[in-house]
Protein backbone atom coordinates (compact mmCIF):
# COMPACT_ATOMS: atom_id res chain seq x y z
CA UNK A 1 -4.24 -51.08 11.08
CA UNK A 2 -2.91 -47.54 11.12
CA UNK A 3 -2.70 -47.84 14.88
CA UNK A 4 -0.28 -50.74 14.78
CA UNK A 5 1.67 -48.77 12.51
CA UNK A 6 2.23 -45.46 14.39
CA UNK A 7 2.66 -47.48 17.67
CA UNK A 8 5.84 -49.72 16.13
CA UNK A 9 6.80 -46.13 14.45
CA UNK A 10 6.00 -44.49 18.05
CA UNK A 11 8.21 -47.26 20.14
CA UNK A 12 11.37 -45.80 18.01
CA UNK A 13 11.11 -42.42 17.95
CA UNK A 14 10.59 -42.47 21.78
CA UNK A 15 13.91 -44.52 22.27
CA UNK A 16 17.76 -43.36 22.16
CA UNK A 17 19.34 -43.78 19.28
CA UNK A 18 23.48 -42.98 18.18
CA UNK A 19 22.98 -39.15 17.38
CA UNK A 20 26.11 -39.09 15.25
CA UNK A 21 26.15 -42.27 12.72
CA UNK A 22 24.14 -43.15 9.88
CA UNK A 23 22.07 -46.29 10.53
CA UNK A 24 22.50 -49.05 7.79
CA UNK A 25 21.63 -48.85 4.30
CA UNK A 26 20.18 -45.18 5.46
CA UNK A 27 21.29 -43.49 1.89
CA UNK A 28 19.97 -46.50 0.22
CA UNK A 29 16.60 -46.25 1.94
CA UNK A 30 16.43 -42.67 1.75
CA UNK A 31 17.44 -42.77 -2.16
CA UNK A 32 14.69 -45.14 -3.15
CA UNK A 33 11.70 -43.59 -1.43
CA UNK A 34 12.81 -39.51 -3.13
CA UNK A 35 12.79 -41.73 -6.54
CA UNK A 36 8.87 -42.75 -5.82
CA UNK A 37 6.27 -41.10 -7.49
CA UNK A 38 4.29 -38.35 -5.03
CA UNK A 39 1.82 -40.51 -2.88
CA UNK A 40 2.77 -43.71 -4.16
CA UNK A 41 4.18 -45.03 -1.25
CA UNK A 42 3.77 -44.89 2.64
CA UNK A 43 7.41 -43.96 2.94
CA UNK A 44 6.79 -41.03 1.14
CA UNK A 45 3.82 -40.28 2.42
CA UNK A 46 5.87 -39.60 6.03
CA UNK A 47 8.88 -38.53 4.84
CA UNK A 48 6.21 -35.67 2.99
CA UNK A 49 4.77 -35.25 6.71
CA UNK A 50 8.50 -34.90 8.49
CA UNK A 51 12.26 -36.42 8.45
CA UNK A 52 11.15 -38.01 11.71
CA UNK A 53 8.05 -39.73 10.43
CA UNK A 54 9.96 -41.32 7.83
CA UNK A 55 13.03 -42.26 9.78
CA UNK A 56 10.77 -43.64 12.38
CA UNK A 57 9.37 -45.60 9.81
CA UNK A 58 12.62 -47.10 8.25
CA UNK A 59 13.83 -47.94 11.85
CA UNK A 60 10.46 -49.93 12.67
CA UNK A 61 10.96 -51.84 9.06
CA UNK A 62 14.33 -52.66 9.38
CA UNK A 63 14.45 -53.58 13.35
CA UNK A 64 10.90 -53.95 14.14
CA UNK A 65 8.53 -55.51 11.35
CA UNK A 66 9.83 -59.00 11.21
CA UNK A 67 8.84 -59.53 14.79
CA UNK A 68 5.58 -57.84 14.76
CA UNK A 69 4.71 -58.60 10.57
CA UNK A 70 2.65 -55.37 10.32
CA UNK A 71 -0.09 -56.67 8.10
CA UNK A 72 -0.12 -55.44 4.07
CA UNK A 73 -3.53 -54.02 4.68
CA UNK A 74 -2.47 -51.12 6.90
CA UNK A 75 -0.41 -49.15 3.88
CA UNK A 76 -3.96 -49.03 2.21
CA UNK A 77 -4.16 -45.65 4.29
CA UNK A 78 -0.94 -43.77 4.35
CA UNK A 79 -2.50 -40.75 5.09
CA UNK A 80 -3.80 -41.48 8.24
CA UNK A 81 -0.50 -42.73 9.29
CA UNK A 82 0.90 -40.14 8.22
CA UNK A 83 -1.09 -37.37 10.34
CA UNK A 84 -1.02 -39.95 13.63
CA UNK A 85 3.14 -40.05 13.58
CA UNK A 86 3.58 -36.66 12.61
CA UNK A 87 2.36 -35.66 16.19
CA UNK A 88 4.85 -37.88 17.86
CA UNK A 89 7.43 -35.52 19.69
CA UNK A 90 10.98 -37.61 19.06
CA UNK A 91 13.64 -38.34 21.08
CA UNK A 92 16.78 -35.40 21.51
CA UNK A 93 18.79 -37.95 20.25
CA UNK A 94 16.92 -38.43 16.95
CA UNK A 95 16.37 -34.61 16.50
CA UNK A 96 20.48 -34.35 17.12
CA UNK A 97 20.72 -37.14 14.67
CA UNK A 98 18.65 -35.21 12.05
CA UNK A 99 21.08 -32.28 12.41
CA UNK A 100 24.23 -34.05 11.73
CA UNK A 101 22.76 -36.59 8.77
CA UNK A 102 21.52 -33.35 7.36
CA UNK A 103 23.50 -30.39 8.25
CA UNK A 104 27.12 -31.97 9.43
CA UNK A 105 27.69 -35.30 8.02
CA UNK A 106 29.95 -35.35 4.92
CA UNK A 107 27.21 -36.86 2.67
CA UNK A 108 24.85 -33.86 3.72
CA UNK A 109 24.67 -31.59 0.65
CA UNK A 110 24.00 -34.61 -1.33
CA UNK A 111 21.06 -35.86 1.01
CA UNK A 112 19.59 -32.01 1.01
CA UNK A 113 19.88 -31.56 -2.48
CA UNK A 114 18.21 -35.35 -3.09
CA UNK A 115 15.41 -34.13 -1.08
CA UNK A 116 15.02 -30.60 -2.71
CA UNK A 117 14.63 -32.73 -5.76
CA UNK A 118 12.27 -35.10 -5.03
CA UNK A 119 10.23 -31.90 -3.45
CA UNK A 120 9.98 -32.60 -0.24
CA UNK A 121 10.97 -30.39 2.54
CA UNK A 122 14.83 -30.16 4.01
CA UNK A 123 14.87 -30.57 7.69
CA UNK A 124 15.71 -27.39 9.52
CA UNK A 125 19.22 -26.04 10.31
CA UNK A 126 18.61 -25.83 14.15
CA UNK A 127 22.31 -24.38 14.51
CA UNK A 128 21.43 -21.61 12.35
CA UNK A 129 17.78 -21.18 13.78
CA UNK A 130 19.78 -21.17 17.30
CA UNK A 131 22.67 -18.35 15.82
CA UNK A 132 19.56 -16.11 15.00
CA UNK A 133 17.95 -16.41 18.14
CA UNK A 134 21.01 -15.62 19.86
CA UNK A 135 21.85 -12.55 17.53
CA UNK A 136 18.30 -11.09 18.01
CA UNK A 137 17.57 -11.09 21.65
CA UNK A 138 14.38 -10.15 23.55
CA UNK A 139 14.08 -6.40 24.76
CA UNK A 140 15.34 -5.62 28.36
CA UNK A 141 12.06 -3.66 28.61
CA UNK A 142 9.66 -6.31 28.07
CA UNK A 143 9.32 -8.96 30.65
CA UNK A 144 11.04 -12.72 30.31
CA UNK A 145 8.65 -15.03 31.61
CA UNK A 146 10.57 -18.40 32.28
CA UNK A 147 8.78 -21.63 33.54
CA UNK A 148 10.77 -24.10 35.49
CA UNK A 149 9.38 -27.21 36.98
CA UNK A 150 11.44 -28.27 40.14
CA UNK A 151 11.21 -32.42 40.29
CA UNK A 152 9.45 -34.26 42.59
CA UNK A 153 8.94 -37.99 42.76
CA UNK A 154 5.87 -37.51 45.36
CA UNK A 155 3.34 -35.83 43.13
CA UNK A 156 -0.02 -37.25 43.60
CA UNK A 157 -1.23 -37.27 39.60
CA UNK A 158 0.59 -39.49 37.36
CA UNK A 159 -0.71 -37.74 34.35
CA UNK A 160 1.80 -34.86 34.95
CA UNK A 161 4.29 -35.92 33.00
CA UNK A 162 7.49 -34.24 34.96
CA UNK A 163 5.82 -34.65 39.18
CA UNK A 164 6.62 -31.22 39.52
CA UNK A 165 4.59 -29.76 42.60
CA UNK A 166 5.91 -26.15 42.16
CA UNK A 167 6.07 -23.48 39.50
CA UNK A 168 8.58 -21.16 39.89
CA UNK A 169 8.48 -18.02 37.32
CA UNK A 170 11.15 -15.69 37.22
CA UNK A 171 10.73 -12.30 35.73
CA UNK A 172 14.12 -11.30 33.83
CA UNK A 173 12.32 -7.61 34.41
CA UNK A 174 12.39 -6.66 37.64
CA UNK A 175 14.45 -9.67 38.97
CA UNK A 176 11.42 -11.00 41.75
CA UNK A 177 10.88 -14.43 41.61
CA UNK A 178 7.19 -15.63 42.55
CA UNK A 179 6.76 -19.11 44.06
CA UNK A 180 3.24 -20.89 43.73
CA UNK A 181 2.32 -24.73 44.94
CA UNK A 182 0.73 -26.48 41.94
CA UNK A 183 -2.80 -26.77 43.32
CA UNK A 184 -2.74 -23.41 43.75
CA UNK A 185 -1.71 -23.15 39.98
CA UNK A 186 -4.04 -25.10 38.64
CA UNK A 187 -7.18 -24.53 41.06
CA UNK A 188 -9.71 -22.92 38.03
CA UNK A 189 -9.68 -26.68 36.96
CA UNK A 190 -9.81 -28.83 40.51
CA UNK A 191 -13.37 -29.32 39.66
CA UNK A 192 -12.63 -31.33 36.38
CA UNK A 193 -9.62 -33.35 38.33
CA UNK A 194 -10.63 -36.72 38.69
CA UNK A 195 -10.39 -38.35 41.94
CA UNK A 196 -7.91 -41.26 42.42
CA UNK A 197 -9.34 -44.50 42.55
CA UNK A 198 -8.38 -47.70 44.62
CA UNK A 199 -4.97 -48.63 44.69
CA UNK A 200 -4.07 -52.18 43.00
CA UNK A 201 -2.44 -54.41 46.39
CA UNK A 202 -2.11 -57.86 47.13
CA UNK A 203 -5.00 -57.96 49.05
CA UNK A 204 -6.88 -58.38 46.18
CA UNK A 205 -5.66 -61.98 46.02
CA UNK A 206 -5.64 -63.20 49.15
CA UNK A 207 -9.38 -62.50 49.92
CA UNK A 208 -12.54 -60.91 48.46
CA UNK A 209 -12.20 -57.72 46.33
CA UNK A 210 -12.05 -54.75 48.61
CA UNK A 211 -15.30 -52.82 48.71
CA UNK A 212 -13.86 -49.84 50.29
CA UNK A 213 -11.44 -47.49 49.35
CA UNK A 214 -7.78 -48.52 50.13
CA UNK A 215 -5.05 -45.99 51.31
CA UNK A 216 -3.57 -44.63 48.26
CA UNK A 217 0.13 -43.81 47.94
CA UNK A 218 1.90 -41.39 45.53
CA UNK A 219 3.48 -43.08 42.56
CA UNK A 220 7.17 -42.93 41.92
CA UNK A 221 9.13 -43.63 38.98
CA UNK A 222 9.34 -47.55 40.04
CA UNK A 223 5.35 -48.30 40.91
CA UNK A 224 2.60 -46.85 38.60
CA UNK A 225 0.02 -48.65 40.46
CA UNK A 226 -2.51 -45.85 40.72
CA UNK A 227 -5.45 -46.84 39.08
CA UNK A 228 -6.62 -45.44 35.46
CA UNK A 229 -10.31 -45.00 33.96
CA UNK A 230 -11.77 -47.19 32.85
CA UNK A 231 -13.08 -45.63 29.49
CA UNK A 232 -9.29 -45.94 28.47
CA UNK A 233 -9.03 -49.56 28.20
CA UNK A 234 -10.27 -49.84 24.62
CA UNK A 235 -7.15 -47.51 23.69
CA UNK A 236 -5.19 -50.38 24.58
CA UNK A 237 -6.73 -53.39 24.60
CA UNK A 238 -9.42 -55.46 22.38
CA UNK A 239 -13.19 -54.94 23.54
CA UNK A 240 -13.39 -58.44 25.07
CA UNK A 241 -10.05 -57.77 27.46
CA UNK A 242 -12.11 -54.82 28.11
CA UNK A 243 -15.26 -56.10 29.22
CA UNK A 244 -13.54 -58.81 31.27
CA UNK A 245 -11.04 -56.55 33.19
CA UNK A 246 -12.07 -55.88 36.91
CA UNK A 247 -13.34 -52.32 37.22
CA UNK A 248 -14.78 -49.64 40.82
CA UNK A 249 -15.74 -47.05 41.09
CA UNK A 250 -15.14 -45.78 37.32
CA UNK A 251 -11.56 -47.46 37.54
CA UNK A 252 -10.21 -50.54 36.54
CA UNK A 253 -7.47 -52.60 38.02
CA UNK A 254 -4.41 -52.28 35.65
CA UNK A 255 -1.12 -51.69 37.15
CA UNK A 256 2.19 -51.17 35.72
CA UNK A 257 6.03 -51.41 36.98
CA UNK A 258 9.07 -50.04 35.79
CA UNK A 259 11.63 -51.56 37.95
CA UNK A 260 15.61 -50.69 37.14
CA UNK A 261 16.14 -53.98 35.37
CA UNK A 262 14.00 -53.23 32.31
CA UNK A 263 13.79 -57.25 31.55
CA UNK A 264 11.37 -56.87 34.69
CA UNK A 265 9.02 -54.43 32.92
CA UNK A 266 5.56 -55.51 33.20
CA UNK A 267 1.72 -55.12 33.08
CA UNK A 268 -0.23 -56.23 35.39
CA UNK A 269 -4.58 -56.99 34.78
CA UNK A 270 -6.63 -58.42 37.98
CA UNK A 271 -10.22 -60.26 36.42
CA UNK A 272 -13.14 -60.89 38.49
CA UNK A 273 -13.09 -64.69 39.88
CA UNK A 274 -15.37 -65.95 37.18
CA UNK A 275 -12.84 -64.87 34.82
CA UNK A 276 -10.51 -67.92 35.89
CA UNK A 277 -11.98 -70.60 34.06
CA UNK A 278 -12.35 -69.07 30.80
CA UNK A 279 -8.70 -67.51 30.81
CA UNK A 280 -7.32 -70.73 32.19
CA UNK A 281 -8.68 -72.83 29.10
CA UNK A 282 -8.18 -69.75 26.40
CA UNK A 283 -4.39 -69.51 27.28
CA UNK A 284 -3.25 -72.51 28.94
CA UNK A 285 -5.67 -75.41 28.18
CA UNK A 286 -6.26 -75.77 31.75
CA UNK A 287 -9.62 -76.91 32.69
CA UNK A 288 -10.51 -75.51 36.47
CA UNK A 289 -13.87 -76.97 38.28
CA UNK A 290 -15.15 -75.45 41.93
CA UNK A 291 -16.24 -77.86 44.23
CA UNK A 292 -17.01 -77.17 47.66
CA UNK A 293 -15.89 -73.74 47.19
CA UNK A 294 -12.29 -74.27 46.53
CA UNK A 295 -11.01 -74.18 43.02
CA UNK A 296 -9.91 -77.52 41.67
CA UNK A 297 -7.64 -78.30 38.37
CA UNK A 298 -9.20 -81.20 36.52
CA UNK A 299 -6.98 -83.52 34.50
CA UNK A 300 -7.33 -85.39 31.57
CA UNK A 301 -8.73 -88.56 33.69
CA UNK A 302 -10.62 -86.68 35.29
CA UNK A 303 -8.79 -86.92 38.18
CA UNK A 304 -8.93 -83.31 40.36
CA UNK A 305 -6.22 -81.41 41.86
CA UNK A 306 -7.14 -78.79 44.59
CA UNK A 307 -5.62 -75.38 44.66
CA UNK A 308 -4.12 -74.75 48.24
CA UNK A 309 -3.37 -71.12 48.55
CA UNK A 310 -2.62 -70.03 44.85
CA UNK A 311 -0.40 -71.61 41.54
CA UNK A 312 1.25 -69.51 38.77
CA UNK A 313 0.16 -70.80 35.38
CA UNK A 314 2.99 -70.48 32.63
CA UNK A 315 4.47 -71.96 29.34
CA UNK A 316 1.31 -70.56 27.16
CA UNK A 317 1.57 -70.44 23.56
CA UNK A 318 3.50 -67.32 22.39
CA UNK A 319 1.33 -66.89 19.04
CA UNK A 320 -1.92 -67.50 21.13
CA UNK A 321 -0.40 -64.42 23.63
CA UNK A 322 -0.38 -62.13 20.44
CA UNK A 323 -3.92 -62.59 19.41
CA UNK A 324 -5.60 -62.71 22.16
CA UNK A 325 -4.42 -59.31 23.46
CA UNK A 326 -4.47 -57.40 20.47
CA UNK A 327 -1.41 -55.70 18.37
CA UNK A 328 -0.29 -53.06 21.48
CA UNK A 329 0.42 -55.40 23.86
CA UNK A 330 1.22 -57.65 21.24
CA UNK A 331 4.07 -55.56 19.72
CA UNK A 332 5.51 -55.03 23.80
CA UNK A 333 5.19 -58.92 24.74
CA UNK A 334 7.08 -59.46 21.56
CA UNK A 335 9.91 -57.79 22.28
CA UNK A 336 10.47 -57.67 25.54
CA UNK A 337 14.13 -58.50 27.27
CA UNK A 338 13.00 -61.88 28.30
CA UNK A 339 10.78 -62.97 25.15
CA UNK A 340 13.65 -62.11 22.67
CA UNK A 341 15.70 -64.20 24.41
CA UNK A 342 12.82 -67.04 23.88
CA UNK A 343 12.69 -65.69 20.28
CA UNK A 344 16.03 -67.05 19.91
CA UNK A 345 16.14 -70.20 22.05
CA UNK A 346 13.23 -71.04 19.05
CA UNK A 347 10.94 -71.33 22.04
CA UNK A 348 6.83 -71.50 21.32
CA UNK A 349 6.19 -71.40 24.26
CA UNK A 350 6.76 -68.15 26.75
CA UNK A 351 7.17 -67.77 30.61
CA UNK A 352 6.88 -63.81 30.03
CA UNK A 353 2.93 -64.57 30.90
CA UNK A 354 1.87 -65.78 34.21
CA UNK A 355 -1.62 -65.92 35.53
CA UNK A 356 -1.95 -66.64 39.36
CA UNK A 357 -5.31 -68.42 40.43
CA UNK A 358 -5.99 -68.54 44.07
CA UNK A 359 -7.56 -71.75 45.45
CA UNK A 360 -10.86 -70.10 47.12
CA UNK A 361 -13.49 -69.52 43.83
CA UNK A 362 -14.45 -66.02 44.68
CA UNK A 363 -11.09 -64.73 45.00
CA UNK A 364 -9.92 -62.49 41.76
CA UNK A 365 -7.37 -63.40 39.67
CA UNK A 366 -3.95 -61.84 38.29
CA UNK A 367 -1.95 -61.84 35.35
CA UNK A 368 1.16 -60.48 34.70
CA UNK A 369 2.57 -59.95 30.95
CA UNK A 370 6.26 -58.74 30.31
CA UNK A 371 6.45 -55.74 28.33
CA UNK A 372 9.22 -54.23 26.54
CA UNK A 373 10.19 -50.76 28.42
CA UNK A 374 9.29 -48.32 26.03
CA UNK A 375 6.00 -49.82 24.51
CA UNK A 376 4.99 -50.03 28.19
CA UNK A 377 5.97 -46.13 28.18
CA UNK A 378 3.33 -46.12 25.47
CA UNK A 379 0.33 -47.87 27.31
CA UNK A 380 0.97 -45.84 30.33
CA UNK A 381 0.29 -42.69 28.38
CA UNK A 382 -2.90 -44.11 26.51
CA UNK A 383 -4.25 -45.73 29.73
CA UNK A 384 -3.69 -42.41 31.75
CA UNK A 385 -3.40 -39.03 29.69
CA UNK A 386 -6.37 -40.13 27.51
């Protein structure tokens, strides 16, 4: 339960926010929780660990809790909570936000001084902090040593967060500047870098899984598609998506996109071929037979329809979607561009899930689930820096 609480806590503190105005009913919120007793509540359990745990938290209950109905049973441990979102680095915007509610805004003295009261600790006055950096500056004598990663879209691991493939240190001492490539850098640990695994492709439908190692291609900000272990699937998903999911080699076949129309966000799984019939019935009430080696869908006469190349199944139950994948991808189905939009047509049933079945039995299968942009920011960390 704490999980699903620091991931719909997570989603907002990693996404933009107005870093100038007060969100609605903020003073009200903010009022009510320095008036609790001391560990009484979960809101002032984070607002004890950090402004941004607690204003994470009143953004996910007044945007994000009505869609995802966090259930009553996860405030039973506000402590863990507490010590999970406390680690979450925010957004600039939220920090710059913090400064001005805070530190600018005309209603800061009174916020400060409600906090002060209440005892828990007043954000810090980054201007200040910043003035007394400035006024105290580091000794001429002693070297600067300043790290600057130079982007690059072709780096090879997609665990390094900014693709850099270059260091470059400058020394504000004697003015030489020292260029290194980044396997040089980090060569005391090339033993413990894992080697990349298969790379997902369409191949994988259109004939029997590939037994040999494909070409592998660098990821770029558009294709994540480089396989991740394995072992990281239970961060993500529930134990029986995990068993199920097609893994090599120490890899399993999960692939993500992040295309520049964010309603296009997705997640893609690929299942072994005895996987179709079971996720055709669980999810669609579609009842698939083999005969003959092809893969037939059997109606409610009993009449059969052969697959000829492959068919996209859609229109699955929304509520059955949520359960069946567990609260992460739950909470990014949910709100993704094209399911709100469902969400307010009062539609039950969702085309943001497709699973494409190939007509010849042993060929894998594929589904695809729409995910909202930043929770699928979310499972790329936990399915690849893990």
């Amino acid at each position: 339960m704490a999980d699903t609480v620091a991931n719909a806590i997570e989603l907002f503190l990693t996404s933009q926010v107005s870093p100038d105005k007060a969100p609605a009913q903020f003073d009200r919120a903010l009022s009510i929780v320095c008036s609790s007793k001391p560990d009484e509540t979960l809101e002032r359990t984070l607002l004890q660990a950090g402004y941004h745990s607690w204003f994470g938290y009143f953004l996910a209950t007044k945007l994000y809790l009505p869609v995802v109905q966090i259930p009553s049973e996860a405030f039973n441990a506000p402590g863990a909570i507490a010590d999970r979102v406390a680690q979450i680095q925010p957004e600039p915007s939220i920090k710059q936000l913090t400064q001005h509610l805070f530190w600018t805004a005309r209603r800061a003295p009174e916020r400060r001084k409600l906090l002060e009261t209440a005892g828990i600790p007043v954000p810090p006055n980054q201007a200040l902090n910043d003035r007394s950096r400035d006024a105290n500056p580091p000794s001429p004598k002693r070297p600067c040593l300043e790290r600057r990663l130079i982007s690059n879209s072709r780096s090879v691991d997609p665990r390094l967060s900014s693709g850099a493939d270059s260091i470059v240190i400058h020394s504000t001492h004697n003015g030489q500047t020292m260029t290194r490539d980044r396997t040089q850098w980090q060569q005391p640990l090339s033993n413990r870098q894992p080697q990349a695994g298969p790379r997902i492709d369409a191949t994988a439908l259109n004939g029997a899984v590939p037994t040999e190692r494909l070409e592998t291609h660098p990821p770029d900000k558009n294709d994540f598609s480089q396989l991740p272990p394995a072992k990281t699937l239970l961060e993500v998903f529930p134990a029986h998506i995990c068993r199920k999911v097609l893994k090599e080699h120490g890899k399993a076949f999960v692939g993500m996109t992040f295309p520049t129309n964010e309603a296009e966000c997705c997640l893609t799984l690929t299942f072994p071929s005895e996987q179709a019939q079971r996720l055709a019935q669980q999810l669609f009430d579609v009842e698939l037979a083999i005969v003959d080696g092809r893969r037939h869908i059997v109606h409610e006469s009993d009449a059969h329809s052969e697959i000829q190349g492959s068919i996209k199944m859609k229109r699955a139950a929304a509520a059955r979607i949520e359960t069946y994948f567990g609260p992460t991808i739950a909470m990014g189905f949910s709100t993704s561009i094209p399911r709100a939009k469902e969400i307010l047509d009062g539609q039950a049933l969702s085309d943001c899930l497709c699973l494409e079945v190939g007509g010849k039995h042993e060929e894998p299968i594929r589904l695809t689930i729409m995910i909202h942009p930043m929770q699928l920011s979310v499972i790329q960390r936990k399915l690849w820096e893990n």
